[in-house]
C-alpha atoms as a PDB file:
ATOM      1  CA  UNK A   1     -22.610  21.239  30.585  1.00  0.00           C
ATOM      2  CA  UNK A   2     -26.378  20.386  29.390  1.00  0.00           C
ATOM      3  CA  UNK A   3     -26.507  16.725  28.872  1.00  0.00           C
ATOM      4  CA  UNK A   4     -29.504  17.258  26.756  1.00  0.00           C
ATOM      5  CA  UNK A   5     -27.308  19.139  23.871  1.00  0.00           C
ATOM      6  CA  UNK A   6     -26.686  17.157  21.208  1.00  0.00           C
ATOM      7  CA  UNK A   7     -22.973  15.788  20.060  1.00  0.00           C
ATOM      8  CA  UNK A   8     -21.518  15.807  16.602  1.00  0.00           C
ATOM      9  CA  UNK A   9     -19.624  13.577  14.732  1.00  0.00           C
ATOM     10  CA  UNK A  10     -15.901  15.250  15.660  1.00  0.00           C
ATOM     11  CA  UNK A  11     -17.192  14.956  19.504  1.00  0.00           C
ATOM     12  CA  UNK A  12     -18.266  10.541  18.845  1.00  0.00           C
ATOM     13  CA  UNK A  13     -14.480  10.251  17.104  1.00  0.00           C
ATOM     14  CA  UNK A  14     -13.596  11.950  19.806  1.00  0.00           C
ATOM     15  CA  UNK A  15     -15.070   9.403  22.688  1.00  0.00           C
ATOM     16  CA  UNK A  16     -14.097   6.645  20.462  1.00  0.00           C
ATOM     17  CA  UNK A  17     -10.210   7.577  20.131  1.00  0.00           C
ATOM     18  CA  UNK A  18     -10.940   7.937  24.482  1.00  0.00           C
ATOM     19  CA  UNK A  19     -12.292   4.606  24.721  1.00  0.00           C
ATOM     20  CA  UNK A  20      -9.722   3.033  22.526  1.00  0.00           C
ATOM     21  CA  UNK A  21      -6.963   4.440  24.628  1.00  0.00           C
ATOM     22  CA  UNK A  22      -8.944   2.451  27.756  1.00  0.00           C
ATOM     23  CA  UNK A  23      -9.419  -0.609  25.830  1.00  0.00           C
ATOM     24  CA  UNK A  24      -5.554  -0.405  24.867  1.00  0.00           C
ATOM     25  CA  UNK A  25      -4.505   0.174  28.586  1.00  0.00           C
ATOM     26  CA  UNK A  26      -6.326  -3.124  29.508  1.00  0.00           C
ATOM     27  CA  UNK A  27      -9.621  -1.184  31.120  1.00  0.00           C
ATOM     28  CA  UNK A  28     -12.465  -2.720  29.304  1.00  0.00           C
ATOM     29  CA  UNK A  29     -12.352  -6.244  27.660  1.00  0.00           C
ATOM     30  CA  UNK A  30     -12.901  -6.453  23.567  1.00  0.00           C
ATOM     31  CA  UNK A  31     -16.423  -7.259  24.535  1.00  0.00           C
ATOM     32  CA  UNK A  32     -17.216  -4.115  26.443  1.00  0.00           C
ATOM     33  CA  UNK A  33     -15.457  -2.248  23.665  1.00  0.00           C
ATOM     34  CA  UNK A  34     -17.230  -3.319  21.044  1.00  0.00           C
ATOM     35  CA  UNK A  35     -20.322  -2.690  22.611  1.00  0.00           C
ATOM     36  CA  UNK A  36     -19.471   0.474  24.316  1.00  0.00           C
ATOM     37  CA  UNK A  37     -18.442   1.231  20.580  1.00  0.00           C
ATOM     38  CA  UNK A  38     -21.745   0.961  19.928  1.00  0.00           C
ATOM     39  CA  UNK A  39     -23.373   3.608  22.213  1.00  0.00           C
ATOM     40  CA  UNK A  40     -21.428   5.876  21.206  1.00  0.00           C
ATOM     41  CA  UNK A  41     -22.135   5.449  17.543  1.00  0.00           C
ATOM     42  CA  UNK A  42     -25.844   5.599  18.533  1.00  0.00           C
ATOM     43  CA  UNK A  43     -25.810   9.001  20.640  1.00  0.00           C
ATOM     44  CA  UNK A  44     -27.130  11.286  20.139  1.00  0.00           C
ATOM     45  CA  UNK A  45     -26.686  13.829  23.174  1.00  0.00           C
ATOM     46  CA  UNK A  46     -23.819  14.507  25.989  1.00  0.00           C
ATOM     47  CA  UNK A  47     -26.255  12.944  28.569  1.00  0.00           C
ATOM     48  CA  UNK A  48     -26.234   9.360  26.373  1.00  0.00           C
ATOM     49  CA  UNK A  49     -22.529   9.555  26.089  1.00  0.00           C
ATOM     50  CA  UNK A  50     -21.523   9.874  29.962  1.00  0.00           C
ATOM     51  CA  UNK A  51     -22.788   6.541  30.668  1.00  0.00           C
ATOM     52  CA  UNK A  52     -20.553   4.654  28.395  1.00  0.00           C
ATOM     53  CA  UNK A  53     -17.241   6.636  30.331  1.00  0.00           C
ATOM     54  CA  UNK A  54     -18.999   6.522  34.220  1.00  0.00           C
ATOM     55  CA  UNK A  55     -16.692   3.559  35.468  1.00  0.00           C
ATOM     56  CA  UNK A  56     -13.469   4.936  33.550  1.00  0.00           C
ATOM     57  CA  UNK A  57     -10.902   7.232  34.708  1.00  0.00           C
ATOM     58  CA  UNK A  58     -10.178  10.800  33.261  1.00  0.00           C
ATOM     59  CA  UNK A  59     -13.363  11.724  30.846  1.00  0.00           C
ATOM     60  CA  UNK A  60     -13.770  14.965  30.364  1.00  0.00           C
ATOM     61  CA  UNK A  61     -17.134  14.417  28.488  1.00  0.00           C
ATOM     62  CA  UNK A  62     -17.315  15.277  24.784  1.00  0.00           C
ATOM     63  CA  UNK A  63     -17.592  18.680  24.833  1.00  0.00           C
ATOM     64  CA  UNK A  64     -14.499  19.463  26.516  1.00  0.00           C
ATOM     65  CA  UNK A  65     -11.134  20.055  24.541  1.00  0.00           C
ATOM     66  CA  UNK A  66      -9.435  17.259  23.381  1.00  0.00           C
ATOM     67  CA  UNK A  67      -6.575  16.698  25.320  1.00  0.00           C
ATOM     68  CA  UNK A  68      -3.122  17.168  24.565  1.00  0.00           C
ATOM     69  CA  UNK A  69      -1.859  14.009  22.621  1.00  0.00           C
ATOM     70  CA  UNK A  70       1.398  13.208  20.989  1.00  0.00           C
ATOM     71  CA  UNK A  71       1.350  12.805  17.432  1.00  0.00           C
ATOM     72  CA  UNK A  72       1.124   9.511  15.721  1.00  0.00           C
ATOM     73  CA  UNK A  73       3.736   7.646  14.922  1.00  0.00           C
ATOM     74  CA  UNK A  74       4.309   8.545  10.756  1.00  0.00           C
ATOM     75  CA  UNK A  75       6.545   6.473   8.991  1.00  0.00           C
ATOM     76  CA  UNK A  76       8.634   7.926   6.441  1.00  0.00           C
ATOM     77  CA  UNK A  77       7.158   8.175   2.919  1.00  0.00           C
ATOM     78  CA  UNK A  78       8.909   6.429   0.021  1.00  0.00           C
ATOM     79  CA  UNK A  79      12.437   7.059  -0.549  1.00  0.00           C
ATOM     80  CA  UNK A  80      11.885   9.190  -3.574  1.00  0.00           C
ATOM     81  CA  UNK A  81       9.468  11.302  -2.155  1.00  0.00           C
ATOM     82  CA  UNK A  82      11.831  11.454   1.166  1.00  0.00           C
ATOM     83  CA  UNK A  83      14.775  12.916  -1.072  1.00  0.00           C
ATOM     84  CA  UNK A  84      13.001  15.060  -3.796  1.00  0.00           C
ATOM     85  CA  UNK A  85      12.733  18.645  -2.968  1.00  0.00           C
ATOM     86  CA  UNK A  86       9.139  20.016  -4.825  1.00  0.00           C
ATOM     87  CA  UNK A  87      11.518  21.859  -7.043  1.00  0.00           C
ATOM     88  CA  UNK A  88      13.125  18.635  -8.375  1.00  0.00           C
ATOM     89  CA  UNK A  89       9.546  17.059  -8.789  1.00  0.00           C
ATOM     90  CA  UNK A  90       8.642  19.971 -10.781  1.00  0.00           C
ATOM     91  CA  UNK A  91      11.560  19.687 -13.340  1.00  0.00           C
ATOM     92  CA  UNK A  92      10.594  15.869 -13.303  1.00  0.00           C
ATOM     93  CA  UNK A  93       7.227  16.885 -14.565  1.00  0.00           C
ATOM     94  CA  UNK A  94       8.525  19.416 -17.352  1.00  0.00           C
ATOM     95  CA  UNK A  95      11.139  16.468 -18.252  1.00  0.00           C
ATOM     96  CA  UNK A  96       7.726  14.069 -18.832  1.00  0.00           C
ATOM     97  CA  UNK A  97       5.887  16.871 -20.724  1.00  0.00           C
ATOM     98  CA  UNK A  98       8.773  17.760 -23.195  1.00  0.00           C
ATOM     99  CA  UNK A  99       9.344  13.754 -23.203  1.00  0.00           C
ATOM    100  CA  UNK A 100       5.280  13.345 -24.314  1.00  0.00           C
ATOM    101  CA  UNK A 101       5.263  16.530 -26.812  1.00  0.00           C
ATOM    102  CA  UNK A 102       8.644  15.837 -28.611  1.00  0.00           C
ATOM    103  CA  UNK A 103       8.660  12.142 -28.944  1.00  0.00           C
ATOM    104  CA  UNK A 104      12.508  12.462 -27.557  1.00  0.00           C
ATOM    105  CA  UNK A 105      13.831  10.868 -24.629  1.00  0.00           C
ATOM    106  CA  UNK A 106      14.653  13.924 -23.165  1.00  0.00           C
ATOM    107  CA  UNK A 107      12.946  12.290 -20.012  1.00  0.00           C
ATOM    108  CA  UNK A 108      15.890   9.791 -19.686  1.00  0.00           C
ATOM    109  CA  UNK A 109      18.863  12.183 -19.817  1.00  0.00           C
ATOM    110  CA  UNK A 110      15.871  14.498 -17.157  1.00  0.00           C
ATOM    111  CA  UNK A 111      15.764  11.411 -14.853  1.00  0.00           C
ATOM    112  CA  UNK A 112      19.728  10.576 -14.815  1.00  0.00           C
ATOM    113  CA  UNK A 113      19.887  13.990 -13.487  1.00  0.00           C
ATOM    114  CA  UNK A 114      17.604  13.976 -10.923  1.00  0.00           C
ATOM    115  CA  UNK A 115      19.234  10.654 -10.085  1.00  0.00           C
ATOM    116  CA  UNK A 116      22.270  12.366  -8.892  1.00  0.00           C
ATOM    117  CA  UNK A 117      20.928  15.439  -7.858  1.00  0.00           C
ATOM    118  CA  UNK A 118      18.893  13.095  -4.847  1.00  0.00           C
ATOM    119  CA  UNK A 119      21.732  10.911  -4.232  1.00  0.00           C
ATOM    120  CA  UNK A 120      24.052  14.291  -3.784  1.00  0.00           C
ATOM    121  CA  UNK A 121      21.290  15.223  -1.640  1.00  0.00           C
ATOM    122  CA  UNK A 122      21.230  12.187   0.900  1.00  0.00           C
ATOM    123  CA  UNK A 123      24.609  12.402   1.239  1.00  0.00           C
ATOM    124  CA  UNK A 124      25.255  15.485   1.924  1.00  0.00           C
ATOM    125  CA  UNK A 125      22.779  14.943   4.748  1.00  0.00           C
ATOM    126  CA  UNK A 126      24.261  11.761   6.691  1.00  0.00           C
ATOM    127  CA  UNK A 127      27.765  13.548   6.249  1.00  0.00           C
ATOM    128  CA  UNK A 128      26.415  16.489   7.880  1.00  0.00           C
ATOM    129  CA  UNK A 129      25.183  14.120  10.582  1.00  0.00           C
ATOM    130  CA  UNK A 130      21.518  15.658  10.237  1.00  0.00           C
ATOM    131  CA  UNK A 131      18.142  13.887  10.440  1.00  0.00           C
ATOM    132  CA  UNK A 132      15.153  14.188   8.484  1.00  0.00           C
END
């Protein structure tokens, strides 16, 4: 590679995500971090970006691939969102509309249903001893 090319933006996130992982294994102090952080803000090419990983293990510089990572940890959204299929959210919305139009609570009788239709749901699930 030609350290005189010039990085982008997706290639610094990258190098910062890298360093992180070193600062999170104990490599590099919060100092160094921070300041390393810095550099790699600030280049501009491959050849200013090698210096920041010289004494670190495993770089692969900025223009390789980023390497194969689990995903993040996602925590499950909120409980309605969890149980609603997009159908059910879609009734939900025509319930609201008719609800605004016709002045009627057609909403509330709309929402009592979907009520039960997400708790049959959930059950159904942890009796069927499937996971989400």
């Amino acid at each position: 590679m030609d350290d005189r090319l010039r990085i982008s933006d997706a290639e610094r996130d990258r190098a910062a995500a890298e360093l992180g992982e070193h600062y999170a294994q104990g490599r590099i102090t919060t100092e160094e971090h921070a300041e390393r952080l810095d550099r790699i803000w600030a280049a501009r090419t491959r050849g200013e970006l090698a210096p920041v990983f010289a004494d670190l293990p495993g770089h692969q510089g900025p223009g390789a691939a980023a390497p194969a990572r689990r995903p993040a940890y996602r925590a499950p959204g909120p409980p309605w969102r969890r149980s609603l299929p997009a159908p059910v959210l879609g009734l939900f919305v025509v319930l609201l509309a008719l609800t605004i139009a016709t002045h009627k609570p057609v909403l509330v009788v709309g929402l009592l249903v979907l009520v039960v239709l997400a708790r049959r749901r959930s059950r159904g699930r942890r009796w069927s001893g499937r996971q989400e």
